[in-house]
Protein backbone atom coordinates (compact mmCIF):
# COMPACT_ATOMS: atom_id res chain seq x y z
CA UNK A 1 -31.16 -6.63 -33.20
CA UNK A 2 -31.60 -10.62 -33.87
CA UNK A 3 -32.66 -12.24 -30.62
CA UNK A 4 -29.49 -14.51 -30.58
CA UNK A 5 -27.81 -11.37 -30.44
CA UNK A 6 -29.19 -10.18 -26.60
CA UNK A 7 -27.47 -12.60 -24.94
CA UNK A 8 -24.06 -11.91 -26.04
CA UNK A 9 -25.09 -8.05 -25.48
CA UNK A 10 -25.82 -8.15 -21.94
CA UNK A 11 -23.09 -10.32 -21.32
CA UNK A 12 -21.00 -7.72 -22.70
CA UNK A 13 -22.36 -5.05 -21.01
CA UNK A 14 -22.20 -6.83 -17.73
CA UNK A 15 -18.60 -7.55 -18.21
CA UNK A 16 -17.58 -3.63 -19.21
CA UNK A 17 -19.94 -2.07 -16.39
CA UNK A 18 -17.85 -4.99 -13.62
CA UNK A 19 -14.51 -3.91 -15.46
CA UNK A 20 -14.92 -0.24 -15.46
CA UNK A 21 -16.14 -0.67 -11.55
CA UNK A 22 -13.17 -2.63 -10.72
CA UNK A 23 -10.67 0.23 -12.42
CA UNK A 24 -12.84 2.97 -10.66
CA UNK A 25 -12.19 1.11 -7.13
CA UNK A 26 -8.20 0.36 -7.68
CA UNK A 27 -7.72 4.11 -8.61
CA UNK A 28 -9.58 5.19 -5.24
CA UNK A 29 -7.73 2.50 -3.82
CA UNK A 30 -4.53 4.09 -5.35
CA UNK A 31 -4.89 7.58 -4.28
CA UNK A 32 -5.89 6.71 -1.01
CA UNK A 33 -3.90 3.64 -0.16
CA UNK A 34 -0.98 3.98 -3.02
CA UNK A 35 1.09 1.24 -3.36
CA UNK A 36 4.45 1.79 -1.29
CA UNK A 37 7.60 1.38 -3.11
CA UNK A 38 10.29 -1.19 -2.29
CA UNK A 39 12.40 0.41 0.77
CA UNK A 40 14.25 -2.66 1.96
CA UNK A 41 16.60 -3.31 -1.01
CA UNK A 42 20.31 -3.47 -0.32
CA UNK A 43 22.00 -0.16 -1.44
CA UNK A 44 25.40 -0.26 -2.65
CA UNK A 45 28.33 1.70 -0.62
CA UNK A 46 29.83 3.53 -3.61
CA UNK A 47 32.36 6.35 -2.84
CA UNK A 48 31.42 9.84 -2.45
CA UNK A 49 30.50 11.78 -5.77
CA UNK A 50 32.04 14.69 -5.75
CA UNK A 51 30.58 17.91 -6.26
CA UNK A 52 27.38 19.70 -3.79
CA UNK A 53 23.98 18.03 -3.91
CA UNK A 54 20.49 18.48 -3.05
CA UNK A 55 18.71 14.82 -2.12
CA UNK A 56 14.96 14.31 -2.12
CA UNK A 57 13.60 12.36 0.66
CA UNK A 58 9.88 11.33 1.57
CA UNK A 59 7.13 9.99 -0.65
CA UNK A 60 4.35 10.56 -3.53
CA UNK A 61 4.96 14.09 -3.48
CA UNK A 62 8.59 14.21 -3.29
CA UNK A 63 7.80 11.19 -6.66
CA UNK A 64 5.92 13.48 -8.21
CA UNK A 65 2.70 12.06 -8.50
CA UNK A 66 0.17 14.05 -10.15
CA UNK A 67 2.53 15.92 -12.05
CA UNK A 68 2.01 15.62 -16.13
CA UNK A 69 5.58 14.31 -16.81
CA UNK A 70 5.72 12.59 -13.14
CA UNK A 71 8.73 15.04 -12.07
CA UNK A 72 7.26 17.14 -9.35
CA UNK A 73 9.02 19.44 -7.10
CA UNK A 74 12.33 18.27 -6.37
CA UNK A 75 13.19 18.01 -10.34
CA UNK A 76 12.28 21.84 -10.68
CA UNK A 77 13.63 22.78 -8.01
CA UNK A 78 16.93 20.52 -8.46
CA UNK A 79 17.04 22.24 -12.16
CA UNK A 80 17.01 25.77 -10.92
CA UNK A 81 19.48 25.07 -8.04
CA UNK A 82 21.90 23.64 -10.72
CA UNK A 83 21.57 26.37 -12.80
CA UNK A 84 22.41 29.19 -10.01
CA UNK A 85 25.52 26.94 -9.03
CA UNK A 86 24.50 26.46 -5.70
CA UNK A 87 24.75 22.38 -6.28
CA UNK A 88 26.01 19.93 -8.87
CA UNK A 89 23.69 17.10 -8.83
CA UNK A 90 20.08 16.59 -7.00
CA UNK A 91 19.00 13.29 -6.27
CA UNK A 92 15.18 11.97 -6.04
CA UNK A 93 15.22 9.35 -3.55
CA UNK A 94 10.73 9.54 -2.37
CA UNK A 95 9.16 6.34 -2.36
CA UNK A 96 5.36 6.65 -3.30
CA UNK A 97 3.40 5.37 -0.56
CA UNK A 98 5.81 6.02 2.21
CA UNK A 99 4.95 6.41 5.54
CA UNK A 100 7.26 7.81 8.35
CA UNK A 101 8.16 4.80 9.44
CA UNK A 102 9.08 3.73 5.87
CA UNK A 103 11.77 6.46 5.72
CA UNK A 104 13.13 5.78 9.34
CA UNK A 105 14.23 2.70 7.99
CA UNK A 106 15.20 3.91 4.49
CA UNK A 107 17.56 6.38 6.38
CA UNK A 108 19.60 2.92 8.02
CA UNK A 109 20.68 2.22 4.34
CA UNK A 110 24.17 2.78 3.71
CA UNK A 111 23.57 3.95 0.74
CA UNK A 112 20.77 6.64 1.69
CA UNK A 113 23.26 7.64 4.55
CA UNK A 114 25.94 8.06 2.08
CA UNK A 115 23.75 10.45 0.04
CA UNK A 116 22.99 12.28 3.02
CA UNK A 117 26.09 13.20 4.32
CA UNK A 118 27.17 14.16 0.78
CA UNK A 119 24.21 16.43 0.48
CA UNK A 120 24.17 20.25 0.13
CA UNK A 121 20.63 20.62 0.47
CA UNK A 122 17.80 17.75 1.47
CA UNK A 123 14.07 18.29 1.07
CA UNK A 124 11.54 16.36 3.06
CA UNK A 125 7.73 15.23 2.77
CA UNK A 126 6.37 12.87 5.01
CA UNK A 127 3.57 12.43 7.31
CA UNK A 128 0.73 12.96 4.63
CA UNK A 129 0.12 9.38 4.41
CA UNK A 130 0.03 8.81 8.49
CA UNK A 131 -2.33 11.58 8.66
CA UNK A 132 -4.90 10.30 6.42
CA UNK A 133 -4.48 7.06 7.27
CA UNK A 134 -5.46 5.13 3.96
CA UNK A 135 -8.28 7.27 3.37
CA UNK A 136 -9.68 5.61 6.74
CA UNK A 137 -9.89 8.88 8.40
CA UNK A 138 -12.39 10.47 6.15
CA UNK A 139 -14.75 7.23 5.71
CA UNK A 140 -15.02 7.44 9.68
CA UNK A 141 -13.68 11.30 10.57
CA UNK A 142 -13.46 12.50 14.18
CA UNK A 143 -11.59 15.70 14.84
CA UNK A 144 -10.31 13.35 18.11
CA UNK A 145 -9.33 10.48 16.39
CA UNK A 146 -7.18 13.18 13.52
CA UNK A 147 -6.09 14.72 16.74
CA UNK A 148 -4.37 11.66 17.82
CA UNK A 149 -2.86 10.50 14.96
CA UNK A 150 -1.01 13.71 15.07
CA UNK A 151 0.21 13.19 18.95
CA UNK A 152 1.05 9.58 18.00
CA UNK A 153 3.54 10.02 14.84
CA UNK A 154 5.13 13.68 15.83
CA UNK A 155 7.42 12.23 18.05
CA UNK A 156 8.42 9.26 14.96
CA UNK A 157 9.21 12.99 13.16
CA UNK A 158 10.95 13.96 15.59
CA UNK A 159 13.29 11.00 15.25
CA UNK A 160 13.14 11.56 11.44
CA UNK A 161 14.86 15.14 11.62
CA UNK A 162 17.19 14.11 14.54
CA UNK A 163 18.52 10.90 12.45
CA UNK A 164 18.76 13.17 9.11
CA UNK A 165 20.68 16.27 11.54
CA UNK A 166 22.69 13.83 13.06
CA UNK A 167 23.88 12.40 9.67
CA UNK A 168 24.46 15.76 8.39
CA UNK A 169 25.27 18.32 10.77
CA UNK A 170 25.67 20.92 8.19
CA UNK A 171 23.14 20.48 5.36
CA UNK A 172 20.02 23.05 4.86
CA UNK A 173 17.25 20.81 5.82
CA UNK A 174 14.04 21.48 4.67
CA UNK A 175 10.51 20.16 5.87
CA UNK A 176 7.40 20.79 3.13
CA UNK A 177 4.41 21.03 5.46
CA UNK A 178 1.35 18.96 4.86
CA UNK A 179 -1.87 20.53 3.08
CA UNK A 180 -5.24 19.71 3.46
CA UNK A 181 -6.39 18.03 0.21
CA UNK A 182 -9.79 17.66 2.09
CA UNK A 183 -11.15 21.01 1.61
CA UNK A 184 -14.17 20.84 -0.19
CA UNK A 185 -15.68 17.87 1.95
CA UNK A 186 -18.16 18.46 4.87
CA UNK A 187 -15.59 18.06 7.37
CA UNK A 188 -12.84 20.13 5.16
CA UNK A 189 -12.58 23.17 8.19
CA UNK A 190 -12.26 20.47 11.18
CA UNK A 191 -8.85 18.78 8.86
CA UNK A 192 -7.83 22.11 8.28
CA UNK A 193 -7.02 22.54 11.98
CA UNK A 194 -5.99 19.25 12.46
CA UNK A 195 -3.42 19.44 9.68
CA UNK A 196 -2.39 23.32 10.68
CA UNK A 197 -1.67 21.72 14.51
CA UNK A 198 0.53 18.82 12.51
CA UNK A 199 2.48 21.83 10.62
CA UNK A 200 2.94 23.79 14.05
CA UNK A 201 4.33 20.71 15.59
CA UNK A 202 6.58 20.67 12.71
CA UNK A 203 7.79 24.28 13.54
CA UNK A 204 8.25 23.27 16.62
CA UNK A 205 10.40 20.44 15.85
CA UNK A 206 12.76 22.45 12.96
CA UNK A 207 13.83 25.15 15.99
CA UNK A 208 15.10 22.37 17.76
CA UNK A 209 16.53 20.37 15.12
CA UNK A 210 17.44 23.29 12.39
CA UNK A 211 14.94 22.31 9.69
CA UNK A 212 13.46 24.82 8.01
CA UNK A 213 9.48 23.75 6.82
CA UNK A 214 8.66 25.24 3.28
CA UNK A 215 4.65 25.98 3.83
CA UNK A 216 2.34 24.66 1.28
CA UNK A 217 -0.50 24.63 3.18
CA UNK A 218 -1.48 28.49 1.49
CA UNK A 219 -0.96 26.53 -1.86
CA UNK A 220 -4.37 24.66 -1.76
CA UNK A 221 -6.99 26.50 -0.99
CA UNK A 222 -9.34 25.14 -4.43
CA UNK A 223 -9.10 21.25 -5.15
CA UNK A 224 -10.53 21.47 -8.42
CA UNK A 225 -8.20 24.24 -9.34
CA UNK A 226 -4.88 23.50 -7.23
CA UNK A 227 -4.89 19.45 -7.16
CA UNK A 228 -4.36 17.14 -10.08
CA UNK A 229 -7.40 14.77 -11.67
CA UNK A 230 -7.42 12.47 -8.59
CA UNK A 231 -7.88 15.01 -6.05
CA UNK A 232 -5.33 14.40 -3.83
CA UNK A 233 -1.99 15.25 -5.38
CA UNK A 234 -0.76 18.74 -6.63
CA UNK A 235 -1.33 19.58 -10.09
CA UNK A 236 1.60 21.40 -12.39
CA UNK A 237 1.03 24.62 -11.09
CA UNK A 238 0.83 23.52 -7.72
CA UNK A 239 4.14 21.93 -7.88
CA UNK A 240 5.56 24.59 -9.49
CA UNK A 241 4.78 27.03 -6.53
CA UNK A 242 6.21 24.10 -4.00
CA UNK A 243 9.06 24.47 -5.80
CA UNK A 244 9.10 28.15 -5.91
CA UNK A 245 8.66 27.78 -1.92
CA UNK A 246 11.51 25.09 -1.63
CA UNK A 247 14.22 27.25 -3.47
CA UNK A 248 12.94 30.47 -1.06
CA UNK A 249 13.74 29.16 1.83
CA UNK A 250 16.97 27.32 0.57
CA UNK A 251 18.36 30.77 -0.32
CA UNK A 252 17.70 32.30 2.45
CA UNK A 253 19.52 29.68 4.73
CA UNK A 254 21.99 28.25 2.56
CA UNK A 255 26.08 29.04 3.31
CA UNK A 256 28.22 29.50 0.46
């Protein structure tokens, strides 16, 4: 190589090796802090569609993030529901990013309210992004600090089930419990208690309120084989068995 070449080389290289470290950071940054959707615009007040539906509510999961074709859950679910005639229409309405207090004020939308006390059927994940806290929790984990997290945004569940029963006193209502995409780090058994105590709480909180919770914590037991290229999301076949969970427990408790 011509020496007036090395210059321009290692500028290059610099430039590619700060590039690729900057596109390494904002997908960390993605997973762990994903950018949340835009919650405060004005909704319409249409009049009621007719016909049963089943309305997605919550956040990357209910998005389907992680997915190959970015459907997820709800739209497999949604398609195998329409095809057994037990609704018309399903609606996604998960915001990635969403926290629970993102979706306690998605839920005053007129709009979202509408869709609610049209729906059949509503599906539910939320809480996942509260719980892990940005990615925060692992840099700095303490079973104590997870611990409170969990006493500190149950009760804001709490008010997300009564506001959704309260809209619709008749739907099926169905919570999909968190999972612990943690496993394989060194502190993978202490999250797996933490999140199991969130999930209980959860229980807890469907008796009183009549939601049902769809487990998917038995979905992901291998993050390499059950989670999606970034580690934190489900993969296909994880959503697919979500899915397969969702529709379970919808039969069971749905009323014709």
């Amino acid at each position: 190589m011509k020496k007036w070449m090395w210059p321009l080389f290692f500028t290059l290289s610099l430039a590619l090796t700060v590039l690729f470290g900057y596109g390494l950071a904002s997908a960390y940054m993605d997973v762990t802090s994903p950018p949340r959707g835009k919650i405060l615009e004005k909704t319409e007040d249409k009049p009621a569609t007719p016909g049963d539906a089943y309305v997605a509510l919550g956040d990357s999961l209910t998005r389907g993030v992680g997915s190959s074709k970015g459907e997820g859950f709800v739209s497999l679910a949604g398609k195998e529901l329409k095809e057994k005639k037990m609704v018309d229409r399903y609606q996604n309405l998960g915001v990635r990013g969403a926290r629970i207090e993102d979706l306690l004020t998605q839920l005053e939308q007129k709009g979202v309210r509408r869709a609610l006390k049209e729906a059949k059927i509503i599906s539910i994940t939320i809480g996942g992004n509260n719980l892990f806290n940005s990615g925060e929790i692992l840099e700095k984990y303490s079973e104590e600090t997870a611990m409170g997290i969990v006493n500190t945004e149950i009760p804001n569940l709490e008010k997300t089930f009564k506001s959704i029963r309260e809209t619709n006193p008749n739907a099926v209502i169905v919570y999909m419990g968190l999972y612990n995409p943690f496993k394989q780090s060194p502190n993978g058994d202490s999250f797996d208690s933490v999140i199991q105590k969130w999930n209980e709480s959860a229980r807890t909180l469907g008796l009183k309120y009549r939601v049902q919770i769809a487990d998917t914590f038995n979905l992901v037991t291998d993050a390499k084989r059950d989670l999606s290229s970034d580690i934190f999301h489900p993969n296909d076949a994880t959503y697919q068995e979500m899915a397969e969970s969702l529709s379970l427990v919808i039969e069971k408790n749905i009323v014709e």
